[in-house]
C-alpha atoms as a PDB file:
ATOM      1  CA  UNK A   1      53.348  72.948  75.194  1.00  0.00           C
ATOM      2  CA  UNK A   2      52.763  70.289  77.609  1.00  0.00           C
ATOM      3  CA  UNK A   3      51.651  71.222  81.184  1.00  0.00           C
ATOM      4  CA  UNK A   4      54.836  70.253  83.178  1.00  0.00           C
ATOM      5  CA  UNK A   5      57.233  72.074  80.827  1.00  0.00           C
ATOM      6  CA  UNK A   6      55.398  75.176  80.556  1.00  0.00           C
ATOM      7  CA  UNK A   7      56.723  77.562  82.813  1.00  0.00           C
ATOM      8  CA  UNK A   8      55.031  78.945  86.190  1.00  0.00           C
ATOM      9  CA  UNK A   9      55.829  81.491  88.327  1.00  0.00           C
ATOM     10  CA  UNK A  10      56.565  79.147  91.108  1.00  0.00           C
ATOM     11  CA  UNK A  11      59.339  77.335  88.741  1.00  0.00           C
ATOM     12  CA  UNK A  12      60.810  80.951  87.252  1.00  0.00           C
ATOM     13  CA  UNK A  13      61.001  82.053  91.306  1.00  0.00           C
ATOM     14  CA  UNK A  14      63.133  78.600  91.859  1.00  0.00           C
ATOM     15  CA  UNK A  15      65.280  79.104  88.896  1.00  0.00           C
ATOM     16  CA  UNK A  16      65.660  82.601  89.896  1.00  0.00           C
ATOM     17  CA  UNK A  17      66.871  81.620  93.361  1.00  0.00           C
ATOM     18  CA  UNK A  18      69.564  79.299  92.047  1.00  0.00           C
ATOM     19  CA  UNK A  19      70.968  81.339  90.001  1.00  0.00           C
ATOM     20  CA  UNK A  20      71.089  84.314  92.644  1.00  0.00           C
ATOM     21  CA  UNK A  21      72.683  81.624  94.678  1.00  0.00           C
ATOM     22  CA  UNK A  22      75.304  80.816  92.608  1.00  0.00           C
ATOM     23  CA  UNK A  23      76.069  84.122  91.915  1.00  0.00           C
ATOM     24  CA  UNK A  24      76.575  84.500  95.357  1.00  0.00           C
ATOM     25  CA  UNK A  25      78.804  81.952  95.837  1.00  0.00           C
ATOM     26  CA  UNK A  26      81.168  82.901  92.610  1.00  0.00           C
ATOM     27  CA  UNK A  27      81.094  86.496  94.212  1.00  0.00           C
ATOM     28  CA  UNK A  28      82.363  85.263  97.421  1.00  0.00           C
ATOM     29  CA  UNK A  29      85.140  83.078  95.806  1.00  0.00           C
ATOM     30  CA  UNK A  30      86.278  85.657  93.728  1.00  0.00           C
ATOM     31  CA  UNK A  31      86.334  88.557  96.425  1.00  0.00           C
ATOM     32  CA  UNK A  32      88.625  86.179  98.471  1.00  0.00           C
ATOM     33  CA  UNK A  33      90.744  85.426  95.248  1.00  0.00           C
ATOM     34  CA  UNK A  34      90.935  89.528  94.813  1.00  0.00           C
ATOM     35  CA  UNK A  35      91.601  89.865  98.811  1.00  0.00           C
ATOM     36  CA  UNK A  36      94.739  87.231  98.598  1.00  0.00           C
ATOM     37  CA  UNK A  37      95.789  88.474  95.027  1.00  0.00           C
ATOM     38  CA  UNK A  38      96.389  92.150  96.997  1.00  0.00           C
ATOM     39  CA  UNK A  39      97.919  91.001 100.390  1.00  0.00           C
ATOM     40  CA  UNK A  40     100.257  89.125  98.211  1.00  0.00           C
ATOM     41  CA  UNK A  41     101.411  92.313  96.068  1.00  0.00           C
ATOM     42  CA  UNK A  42     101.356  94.253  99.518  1.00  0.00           C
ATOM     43  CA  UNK A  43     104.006  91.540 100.605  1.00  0.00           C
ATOM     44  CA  UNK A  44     105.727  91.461  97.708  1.00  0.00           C
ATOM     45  CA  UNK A  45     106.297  95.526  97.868  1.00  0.00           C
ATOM     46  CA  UNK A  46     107.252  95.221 101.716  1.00  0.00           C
ATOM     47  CA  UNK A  47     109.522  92.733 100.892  1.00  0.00           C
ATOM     48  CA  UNK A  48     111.319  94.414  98.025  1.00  0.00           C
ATOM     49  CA  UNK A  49     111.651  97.805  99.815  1.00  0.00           C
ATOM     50  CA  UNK A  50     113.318  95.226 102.816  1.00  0.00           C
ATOM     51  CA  UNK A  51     115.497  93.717 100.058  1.00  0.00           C
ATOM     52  CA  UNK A  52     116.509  96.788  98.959  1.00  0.00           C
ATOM     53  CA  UNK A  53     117.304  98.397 102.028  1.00  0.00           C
ATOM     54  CA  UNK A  54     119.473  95.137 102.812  1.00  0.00           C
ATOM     55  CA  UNK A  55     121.594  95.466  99.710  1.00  0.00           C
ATOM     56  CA  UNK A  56     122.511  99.121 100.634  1.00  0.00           C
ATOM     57  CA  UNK A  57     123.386  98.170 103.567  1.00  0.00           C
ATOM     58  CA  UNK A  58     125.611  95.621 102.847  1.00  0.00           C
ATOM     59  CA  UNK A  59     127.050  97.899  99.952  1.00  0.00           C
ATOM     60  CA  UNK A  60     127.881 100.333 102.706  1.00  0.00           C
ATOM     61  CA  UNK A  61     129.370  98.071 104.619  1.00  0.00           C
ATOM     62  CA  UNK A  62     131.718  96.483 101.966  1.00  0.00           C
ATOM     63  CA  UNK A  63     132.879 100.050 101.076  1.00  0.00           C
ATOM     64  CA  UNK A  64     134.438 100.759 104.062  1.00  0.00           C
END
């Protein structure tokens, strides 16, 4: 194997880094993806219970 392919410590610890790095970086993007998937189903069940509440309300109200 030729001398600058062969791999050293010093190259592994750099390769390691990177890749910790990145790792890191996909974590973060898909915490905040997780984060804005669950406010939005939060939402979503506030605003059918709302919804809901509305058309009863209106139901009464045409009834009488």
């Amino acid at each position: 194997m030729p001398k600058d392919i062969e791999p050293t410590s010093k190259n592994l610890e750099k390769k390691l880094d990177l890749l910790i790095k990145r790792f890191k970086e996909q974590k973060g993007i898909i915490d905040s993806y997780v984060k804005r998937e669950r406010d939005w189903k939060k939402d979503k069940v506030l605003h059918h219970r709302e919804v809901t509440k509305l058309e009863k309300t209106l139901k009464k109200y045409r009834n009488e």
